[in-house]
Protein backbone atom coordinates (compact mmCIF):
# COMPACT_ATOMS: atom_id res chain seq x y z
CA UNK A 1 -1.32 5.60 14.36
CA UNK A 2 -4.40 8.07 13.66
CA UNK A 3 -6.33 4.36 11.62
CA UNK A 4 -6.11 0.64 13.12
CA UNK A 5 -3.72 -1.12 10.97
CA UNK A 6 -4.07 -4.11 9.11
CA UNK A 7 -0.51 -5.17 9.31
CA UNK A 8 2.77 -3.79 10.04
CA UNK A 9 3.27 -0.80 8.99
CA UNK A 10 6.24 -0.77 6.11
CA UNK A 11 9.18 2.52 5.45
CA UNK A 12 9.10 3.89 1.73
CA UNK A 13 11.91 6.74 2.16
CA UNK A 14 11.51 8.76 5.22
CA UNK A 15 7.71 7.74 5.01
CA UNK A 16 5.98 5.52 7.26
CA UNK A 17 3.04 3.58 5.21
CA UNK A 18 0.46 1.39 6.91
CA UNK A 19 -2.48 -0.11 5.45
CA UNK A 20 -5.70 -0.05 6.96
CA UNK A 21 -8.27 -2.08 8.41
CA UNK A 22 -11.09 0.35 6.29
CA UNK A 23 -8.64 -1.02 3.09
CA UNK A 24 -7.21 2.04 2.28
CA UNK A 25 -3.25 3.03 2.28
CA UNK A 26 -2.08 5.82 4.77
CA UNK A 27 1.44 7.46 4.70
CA UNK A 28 2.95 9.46 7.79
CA UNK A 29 5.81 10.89 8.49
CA UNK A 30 7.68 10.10 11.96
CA UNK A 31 5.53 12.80 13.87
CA UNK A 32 2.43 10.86 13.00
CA UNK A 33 -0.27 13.19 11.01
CA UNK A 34 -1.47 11.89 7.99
CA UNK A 35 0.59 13.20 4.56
CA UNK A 36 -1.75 11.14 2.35
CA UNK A 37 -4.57 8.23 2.01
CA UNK A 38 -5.54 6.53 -0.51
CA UNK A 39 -9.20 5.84 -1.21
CA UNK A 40 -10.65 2.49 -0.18
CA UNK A 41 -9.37 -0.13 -2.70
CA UNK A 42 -11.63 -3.03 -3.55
CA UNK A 43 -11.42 -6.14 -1.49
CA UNK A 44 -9.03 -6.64 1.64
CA UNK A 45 -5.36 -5.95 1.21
CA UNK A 46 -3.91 -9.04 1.91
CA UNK A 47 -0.49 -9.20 0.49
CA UNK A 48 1.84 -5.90 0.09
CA UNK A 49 5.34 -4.97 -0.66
CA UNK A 50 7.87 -2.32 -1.23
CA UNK A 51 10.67 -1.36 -3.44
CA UNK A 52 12.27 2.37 -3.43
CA UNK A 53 9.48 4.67 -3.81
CA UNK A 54 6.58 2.54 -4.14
CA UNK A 55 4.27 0.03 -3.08
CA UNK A 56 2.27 -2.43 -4.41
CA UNK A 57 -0.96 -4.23 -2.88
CA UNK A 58 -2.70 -7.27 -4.04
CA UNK A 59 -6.86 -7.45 -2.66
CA UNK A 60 -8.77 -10.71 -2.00
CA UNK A 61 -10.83 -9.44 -5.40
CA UNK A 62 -7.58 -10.48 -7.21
CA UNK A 63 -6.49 -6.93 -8.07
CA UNK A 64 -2.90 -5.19 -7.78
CA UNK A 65 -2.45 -1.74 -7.09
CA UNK A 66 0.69 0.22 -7.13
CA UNK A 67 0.97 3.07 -4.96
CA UNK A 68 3.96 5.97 -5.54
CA UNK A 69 5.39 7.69 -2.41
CA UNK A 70 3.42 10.82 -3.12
CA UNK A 71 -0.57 8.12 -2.78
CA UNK A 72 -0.66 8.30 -6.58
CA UNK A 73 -2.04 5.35 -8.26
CA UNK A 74 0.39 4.17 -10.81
CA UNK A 75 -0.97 0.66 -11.88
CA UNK A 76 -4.41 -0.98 -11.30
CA UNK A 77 -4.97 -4.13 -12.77
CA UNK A 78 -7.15 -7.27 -11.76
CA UNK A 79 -6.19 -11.16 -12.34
CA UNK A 80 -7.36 -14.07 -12.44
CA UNK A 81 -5.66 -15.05 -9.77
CA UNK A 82 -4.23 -13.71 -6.34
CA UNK A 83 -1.44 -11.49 -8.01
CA UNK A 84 1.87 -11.85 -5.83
CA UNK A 85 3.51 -8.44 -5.27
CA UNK A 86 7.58 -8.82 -4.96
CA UNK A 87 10.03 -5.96 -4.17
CA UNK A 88 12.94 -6.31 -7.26
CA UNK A 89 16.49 -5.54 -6.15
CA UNK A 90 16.45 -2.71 -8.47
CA UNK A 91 13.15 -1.09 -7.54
């Protein structure tokens, strides 16, 4: 990996994404060099999951961030609360 990794990294399509210890999201293909990052989201990513073509991140600042397979932002929202991501059966 071309970042140190804050967790596992997680497969969305043929796309390997990781998420980063400087709190950004990274995706690769299987050669390794970088297709996309994200820029540093708020907080430390502490939960994460994925469903089809996306991924969603919750930060300790309480926000969720959803994340399409091409690093565009499609949701950003903050809670009051921890938000929970879950993947859905149907994406």
């Amino acid at each position: 990996m071309p970042r140190d990794c804050a967790g596992p990294p997680l497969l969305l399509g043929d796309t390997i994404v990781a998420v980063t210890r400087e709190h950004t999201v990274m995706a690769l293909p299987p050669e390794g060099r970088i297709l996309w990052e994200t820029a540093p989201l708020p907080g430390t990513i502490v939960r994460w999951a994925a469903s089809q073509d996306r991924i969603a991140l919750a930060t300790d600042s309480n926000e969720l961030v959803v994340v399409d397979a091409t690093g565009a932002v499609l949701y950003r929202a903050i809670y009051p609360a921890l938000p929970v991501p879950e993947a859905a059966p149907d994406g």
